[in-house]
Protein backbone atom coordinates (compact mmCIF):
# COMPACT_ATOMS: atom_id res chain seq x y z
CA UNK A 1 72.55 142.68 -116.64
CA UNK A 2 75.84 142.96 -119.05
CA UNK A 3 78.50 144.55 -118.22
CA UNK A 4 77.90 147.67 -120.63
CA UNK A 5 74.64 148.01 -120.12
CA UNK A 6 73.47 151.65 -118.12
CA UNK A 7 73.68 151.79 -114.55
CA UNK A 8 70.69 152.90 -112.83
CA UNK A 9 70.78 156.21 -110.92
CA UNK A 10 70.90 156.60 -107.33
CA UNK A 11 68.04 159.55 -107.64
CA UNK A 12 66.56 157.42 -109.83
CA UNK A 13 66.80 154.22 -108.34
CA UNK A 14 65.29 156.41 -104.61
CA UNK A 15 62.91 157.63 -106.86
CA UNK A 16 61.39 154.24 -107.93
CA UNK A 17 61.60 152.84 -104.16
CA UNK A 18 59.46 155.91 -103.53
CA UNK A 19 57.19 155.05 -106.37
CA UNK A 20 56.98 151.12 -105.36
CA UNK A 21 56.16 152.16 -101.45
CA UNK A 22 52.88 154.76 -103.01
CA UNK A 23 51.84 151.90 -105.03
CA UNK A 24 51.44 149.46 -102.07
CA UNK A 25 49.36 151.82 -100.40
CA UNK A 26 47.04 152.38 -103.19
CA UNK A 27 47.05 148.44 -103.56
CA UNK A 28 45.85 148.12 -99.81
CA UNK A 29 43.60 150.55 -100.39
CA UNK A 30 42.27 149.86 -103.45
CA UNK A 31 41.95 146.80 -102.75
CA UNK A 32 40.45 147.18 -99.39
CA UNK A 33 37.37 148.84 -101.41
CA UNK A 34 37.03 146.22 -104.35
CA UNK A 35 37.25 143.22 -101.65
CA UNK A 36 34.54 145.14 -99.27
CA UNK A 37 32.14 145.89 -101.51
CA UNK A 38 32.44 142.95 -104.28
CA UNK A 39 31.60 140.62 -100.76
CA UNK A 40 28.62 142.67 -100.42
CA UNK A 41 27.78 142.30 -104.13
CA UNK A 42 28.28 139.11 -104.07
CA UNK A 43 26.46 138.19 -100.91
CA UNK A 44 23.06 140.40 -101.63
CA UNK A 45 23.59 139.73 -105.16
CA UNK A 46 22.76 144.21 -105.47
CA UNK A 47 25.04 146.94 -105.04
CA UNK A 48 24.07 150.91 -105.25
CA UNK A 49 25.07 152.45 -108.92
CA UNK A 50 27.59 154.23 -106.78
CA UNK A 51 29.69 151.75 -105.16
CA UNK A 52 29.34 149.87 -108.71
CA UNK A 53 31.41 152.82 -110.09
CA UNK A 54 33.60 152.67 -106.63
CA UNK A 55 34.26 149.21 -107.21
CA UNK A 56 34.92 149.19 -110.99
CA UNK A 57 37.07 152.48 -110.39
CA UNK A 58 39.32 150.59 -107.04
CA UNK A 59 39.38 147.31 -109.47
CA UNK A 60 41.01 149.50 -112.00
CA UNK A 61 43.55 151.18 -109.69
CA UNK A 62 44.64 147.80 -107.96
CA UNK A 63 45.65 146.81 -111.23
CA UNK A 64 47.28 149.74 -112.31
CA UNK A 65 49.53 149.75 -109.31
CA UNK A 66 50.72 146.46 -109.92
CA UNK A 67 51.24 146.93 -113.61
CA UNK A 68 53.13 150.22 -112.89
CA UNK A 69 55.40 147.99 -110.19
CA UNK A 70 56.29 145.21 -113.12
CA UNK A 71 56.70 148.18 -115.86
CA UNK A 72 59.52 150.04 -113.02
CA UNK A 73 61.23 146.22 -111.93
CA UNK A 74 61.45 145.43 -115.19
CA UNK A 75 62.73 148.86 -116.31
CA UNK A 76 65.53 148.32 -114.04
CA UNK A 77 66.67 144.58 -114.42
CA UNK A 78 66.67 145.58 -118.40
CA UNK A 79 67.77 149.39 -118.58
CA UNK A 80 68.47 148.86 -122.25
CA UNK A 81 64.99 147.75 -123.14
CA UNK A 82 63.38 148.94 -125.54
CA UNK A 83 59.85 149.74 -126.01
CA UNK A 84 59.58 147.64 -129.06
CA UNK A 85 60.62 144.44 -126.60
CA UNK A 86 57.68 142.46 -126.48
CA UNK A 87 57.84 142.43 -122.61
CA UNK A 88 57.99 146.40 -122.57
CA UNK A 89 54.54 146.04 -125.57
CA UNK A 90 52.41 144.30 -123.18
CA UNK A 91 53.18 145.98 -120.31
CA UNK A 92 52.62 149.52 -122.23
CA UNK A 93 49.25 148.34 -123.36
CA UNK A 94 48.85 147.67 -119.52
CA UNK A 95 49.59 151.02 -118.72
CA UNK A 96 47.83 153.00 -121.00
CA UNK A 97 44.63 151.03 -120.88
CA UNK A 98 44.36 150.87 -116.99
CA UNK A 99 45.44 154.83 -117.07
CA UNK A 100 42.65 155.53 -119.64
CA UNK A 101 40.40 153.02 -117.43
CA UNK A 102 40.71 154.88 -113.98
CA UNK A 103 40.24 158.19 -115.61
CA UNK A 104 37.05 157.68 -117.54
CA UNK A 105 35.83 155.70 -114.15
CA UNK A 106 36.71 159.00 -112.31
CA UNK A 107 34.78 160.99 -115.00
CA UNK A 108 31.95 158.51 -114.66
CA UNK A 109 31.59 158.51 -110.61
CA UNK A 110 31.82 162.72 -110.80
CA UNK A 111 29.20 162.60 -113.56
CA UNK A 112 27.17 160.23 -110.97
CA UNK A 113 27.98 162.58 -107.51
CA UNK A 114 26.80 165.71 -109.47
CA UNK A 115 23.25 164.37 -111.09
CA UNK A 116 22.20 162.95 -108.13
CA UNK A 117 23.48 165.65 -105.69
CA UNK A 118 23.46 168.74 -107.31
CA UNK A 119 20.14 170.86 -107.02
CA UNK A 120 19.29 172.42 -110.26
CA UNK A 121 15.62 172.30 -111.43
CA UNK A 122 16.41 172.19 -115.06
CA UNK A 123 13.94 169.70 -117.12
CA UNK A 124 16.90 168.00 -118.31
CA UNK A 125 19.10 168.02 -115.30
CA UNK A 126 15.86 166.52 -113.52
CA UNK A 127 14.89 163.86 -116.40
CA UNK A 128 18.81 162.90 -115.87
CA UNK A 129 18.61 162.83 -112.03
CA UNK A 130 15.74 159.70 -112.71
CA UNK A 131 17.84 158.05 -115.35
CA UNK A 132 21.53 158.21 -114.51
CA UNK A 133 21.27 154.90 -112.64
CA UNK A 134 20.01 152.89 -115.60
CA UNK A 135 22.65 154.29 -117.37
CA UNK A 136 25.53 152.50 -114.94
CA UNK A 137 26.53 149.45 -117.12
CA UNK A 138 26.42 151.62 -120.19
CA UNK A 139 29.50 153.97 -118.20
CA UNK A 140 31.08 150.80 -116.80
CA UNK A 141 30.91 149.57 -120.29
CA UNK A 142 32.45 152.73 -121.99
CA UNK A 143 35.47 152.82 -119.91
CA UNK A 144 36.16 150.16 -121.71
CA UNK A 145 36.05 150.81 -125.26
CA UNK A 146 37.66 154.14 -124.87
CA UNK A 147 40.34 152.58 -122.73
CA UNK A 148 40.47 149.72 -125.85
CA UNK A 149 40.93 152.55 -128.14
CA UNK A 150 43.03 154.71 -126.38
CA UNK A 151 45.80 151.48 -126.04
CA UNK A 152 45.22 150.67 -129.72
CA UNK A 153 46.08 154.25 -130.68
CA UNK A 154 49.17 153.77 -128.62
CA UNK A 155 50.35 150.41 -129.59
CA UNK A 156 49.54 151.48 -133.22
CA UNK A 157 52.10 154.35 -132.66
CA UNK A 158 54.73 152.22 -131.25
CA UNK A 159 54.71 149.52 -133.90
CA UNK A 160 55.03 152.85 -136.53
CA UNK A 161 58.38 153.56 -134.90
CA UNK A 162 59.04 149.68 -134.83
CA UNK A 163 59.38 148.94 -138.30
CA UNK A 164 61.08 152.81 -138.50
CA UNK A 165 63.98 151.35 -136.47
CA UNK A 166 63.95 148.27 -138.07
CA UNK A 167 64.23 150.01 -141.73
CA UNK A 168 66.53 152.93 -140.60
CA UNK A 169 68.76 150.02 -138.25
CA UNK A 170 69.63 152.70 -135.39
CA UNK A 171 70.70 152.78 -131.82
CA UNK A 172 67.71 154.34 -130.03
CA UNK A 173 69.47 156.23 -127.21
CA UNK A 174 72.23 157.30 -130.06
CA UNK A 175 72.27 160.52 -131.70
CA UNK A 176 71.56 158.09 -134.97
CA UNK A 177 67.94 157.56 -133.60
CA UNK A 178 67.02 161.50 -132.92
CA UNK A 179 64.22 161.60 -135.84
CA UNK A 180 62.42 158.25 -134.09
CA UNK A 181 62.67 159.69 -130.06
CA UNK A 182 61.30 162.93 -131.86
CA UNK A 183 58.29 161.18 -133.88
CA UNK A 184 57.88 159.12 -131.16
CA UNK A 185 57.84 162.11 -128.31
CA UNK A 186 55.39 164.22 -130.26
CA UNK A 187 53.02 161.09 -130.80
CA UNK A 188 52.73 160.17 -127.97
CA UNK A 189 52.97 163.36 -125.67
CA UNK A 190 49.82 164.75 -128.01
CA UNK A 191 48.23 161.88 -128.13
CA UNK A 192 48.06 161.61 -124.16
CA UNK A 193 47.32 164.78 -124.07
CA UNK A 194 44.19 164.93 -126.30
CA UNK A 195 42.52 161.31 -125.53
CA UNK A 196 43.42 161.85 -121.50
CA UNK A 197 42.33 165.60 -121.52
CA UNK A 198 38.66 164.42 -122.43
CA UNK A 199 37.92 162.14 -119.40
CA UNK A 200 39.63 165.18 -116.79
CA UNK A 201 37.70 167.98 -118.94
CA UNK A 202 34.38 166.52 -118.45
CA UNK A 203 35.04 165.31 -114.86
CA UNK A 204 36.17 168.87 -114.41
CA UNK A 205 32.74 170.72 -115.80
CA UNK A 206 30.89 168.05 -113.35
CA UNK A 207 32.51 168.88 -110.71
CA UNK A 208 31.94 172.40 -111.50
CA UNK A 209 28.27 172.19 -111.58
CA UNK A 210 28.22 170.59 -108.32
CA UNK A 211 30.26 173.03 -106.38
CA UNK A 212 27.88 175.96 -108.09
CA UNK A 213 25.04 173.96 -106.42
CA UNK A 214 27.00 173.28 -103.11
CA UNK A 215 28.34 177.12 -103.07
CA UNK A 216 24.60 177.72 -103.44
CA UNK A 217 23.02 175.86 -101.32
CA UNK A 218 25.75 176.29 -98.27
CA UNK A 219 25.14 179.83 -99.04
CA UNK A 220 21.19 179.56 -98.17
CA UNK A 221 22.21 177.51 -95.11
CA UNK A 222 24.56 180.23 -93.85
CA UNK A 223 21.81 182.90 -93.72
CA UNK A 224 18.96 180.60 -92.26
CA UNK A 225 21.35 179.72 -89.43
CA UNK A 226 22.89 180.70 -86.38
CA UNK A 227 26.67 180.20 -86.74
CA UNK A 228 29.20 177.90 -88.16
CA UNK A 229 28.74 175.04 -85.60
CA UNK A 230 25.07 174.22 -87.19
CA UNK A 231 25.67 170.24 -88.09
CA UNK A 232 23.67 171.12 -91.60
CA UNK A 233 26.37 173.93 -92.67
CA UNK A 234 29.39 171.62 -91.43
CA UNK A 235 28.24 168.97 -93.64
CA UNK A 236 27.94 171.43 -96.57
CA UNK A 237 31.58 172.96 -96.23
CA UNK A 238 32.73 169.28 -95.62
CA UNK A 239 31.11 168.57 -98.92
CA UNK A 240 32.68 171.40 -100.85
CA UNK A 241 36.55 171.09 -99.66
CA UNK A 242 36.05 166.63 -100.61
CA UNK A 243 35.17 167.67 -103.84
CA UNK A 244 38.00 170.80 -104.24
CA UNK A 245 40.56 168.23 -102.58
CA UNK A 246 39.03 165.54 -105.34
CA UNK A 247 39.78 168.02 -108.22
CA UNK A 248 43.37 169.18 -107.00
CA UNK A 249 44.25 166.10 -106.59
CA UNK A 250 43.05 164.59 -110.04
CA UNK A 251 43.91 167.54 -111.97
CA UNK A 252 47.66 167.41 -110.19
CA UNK A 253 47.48 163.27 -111.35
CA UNK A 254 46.89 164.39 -114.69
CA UNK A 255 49.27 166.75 -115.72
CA UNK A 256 52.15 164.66 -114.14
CA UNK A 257 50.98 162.03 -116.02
CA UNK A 258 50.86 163.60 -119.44
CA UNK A 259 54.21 165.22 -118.33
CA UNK A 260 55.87 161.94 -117.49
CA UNK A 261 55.41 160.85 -121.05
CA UNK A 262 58.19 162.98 -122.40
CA UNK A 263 59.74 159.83 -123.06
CA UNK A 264 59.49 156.36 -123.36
CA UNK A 265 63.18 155.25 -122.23
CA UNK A 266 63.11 156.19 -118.75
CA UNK A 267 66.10 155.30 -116.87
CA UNK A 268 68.18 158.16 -118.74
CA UNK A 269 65.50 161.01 -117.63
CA UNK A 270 64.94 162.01 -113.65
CA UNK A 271 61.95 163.72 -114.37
CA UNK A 272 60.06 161.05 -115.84
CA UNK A 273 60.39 158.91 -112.40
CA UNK A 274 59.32 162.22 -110.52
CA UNK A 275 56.30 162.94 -112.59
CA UNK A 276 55.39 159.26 -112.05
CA UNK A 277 55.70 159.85 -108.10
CA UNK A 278 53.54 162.39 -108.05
CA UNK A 279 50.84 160.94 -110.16
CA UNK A 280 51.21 158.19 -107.90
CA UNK A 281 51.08 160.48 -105.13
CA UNK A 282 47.85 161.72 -106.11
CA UNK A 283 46.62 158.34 -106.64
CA UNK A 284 47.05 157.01 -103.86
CA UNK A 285 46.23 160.41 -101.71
CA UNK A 286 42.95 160.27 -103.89
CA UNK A 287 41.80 156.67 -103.08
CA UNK A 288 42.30 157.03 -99.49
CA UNK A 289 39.94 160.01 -99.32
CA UNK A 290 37.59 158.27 -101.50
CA UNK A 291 37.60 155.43 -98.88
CA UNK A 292 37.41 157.71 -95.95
CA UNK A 293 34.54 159.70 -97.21
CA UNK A 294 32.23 156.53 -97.79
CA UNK A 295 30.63 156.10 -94.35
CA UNK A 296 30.10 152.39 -94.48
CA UNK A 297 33.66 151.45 -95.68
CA UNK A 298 35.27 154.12 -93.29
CA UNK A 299 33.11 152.28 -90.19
CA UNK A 300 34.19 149.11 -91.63
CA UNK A 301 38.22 150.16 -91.76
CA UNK A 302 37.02 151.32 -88.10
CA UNK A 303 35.77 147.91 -86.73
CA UNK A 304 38.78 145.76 -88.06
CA UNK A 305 41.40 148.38 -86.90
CA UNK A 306 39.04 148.08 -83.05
CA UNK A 307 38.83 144.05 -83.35
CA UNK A 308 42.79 144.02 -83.97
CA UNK A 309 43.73 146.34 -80.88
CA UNK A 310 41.38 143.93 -78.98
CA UNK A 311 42.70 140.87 -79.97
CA UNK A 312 46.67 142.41 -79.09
């Protein structure tokens, strides 16, 4: 690093520490689920439509983490860097296609959990109900032509204000360069906003029509039994606070995320590295319960933690 170049932060530099230690856990976790069940794949050569969206959404997250750790070490061993730097290109396009790629796969595994849970006798919701697990390669394959998209979109928009700093021959973080960080922080702050707001919109109205069919249903179960310790209503109420916990926590990952794009030089701005924490936080909060709340992975977590204490 040169001798004029930007020292980072010590709030900044705790803050990425922070942000490195939440990615390691999602990257155990994560990768705990994609090793799991991609040995069962491959050993029965057939997996459940379910745990193929599981998989494809933890395969997606395990890479996210890491490209989010190369994005922040490389942010700090070149605090200067622009992102027109080739380095700081690729590992955008990283970003923003594994970011687009987790959400859709979200949207895609809530659209999944509500057809095939949720109790409505509607033709259509019951002509769905037979076909949505046909349909699984189509949604694997559709997270990744929006994702494709999405990054084209962006790296389209950061070439525009390439050849705008080349022509105009400014100093990004100077005053000089005010017109590009504007262009560029409207671009990109509505652009995240629109194409990430579709994925959490729709997993938001699925997850809606579930919990109307949960509140429903728990709501039947309540006056055909005795009390709250029937095994029946616990399962219902466990049910309905997974799936609020699911949408706080994805809806709290989502606005952090579009908030933490307020910029695109981030060593000079706290809040970018806080927003990032706590879409991390989410993350990582989010694939832990999604771990936990699969029986078969939670009883294998179970048996290795058991076989460990044995063998100490």
């Amino acid at each position: 690093m040169a001798s004029g170049d930007p020292v980072v932060d010590k709030e900044v530099l705790i803050l990425i520490i922070i942000l490195f230690l939440l990615c390691l856990v999602a990257v155990m976790g994560n990768g705990f689920v994609v090793v799991a069940l991609g040995m069962k794949w491959f050993l029965r050569r057939t997996l459940s439509s379910y745990n193929k969206l599981l998989v494809s959404l933890g395969a997606y997250r395990f890479c996210l983490q890491w490209a989010v750790i190369g994005k922040s070490i490389y942010n700090v061993l070149h605090p200067t860097a622009l992102p027109y730097d080739p380095t700081m290109q690729f590992l955008n396009f990283l970003w923003d296609f594994l970011n687009s790629a987790t959400l859709w796969s979200c949207t895609w595994l809530g659209f999944f959990y509500c057809i095939k849970i949720a109790n409505f006798t509607h033709p259509a919701f019951l002509w769905l109900k037979c076909k949505v697990s046909g349909w699984v390669p189509w949604l694997l394959l559709s997270c990744v032509g929006f994702s494709g998209l999405n990054s084209i979109l962006f790296f389209t928009g950061n070439q525009i204000l390439y050849r705008s700093y080349l022509r105009d021959n400014c100093q990004y973080w100077n005053v000089t360069g005010n017109s590009i960080r504007s262009f560029e922080k409207f671009y990109f702050f509505s652009l995240k906003l629109i194409t990430f707001s579709i994925p959490v919109g729709l997993f938001l109205i699925f997850m809606a029509l579930l919990l109307i069919s949960l509140g429903r249903h728990t709501k039947k179960t309540l006056l055909s039994l005795s009390g709250f310790q029937d095994p029946p209503l616990q399962a219902h109420i466990r049910a309905l606070v997974a799936i609020i916990s699911f949408v706080t926590l994805l809806t709290s990952g989502f606005l952090a995320l579009v908030l933490s794009s307020g910029t695109r030089f981030p060593l000079q701005e706290v809040k970018q590295w806080v927003w990032q924490v706590v879409a991390h936080l989410c993350i990582a909060v989010h694939s832990a319960l999604l771990l936990f709340s699969n029986f078969k992975l939670r009883g294998m977590v179970e048996r290795g933690c058991s076989s460990r204490c044995v063998a100490c």
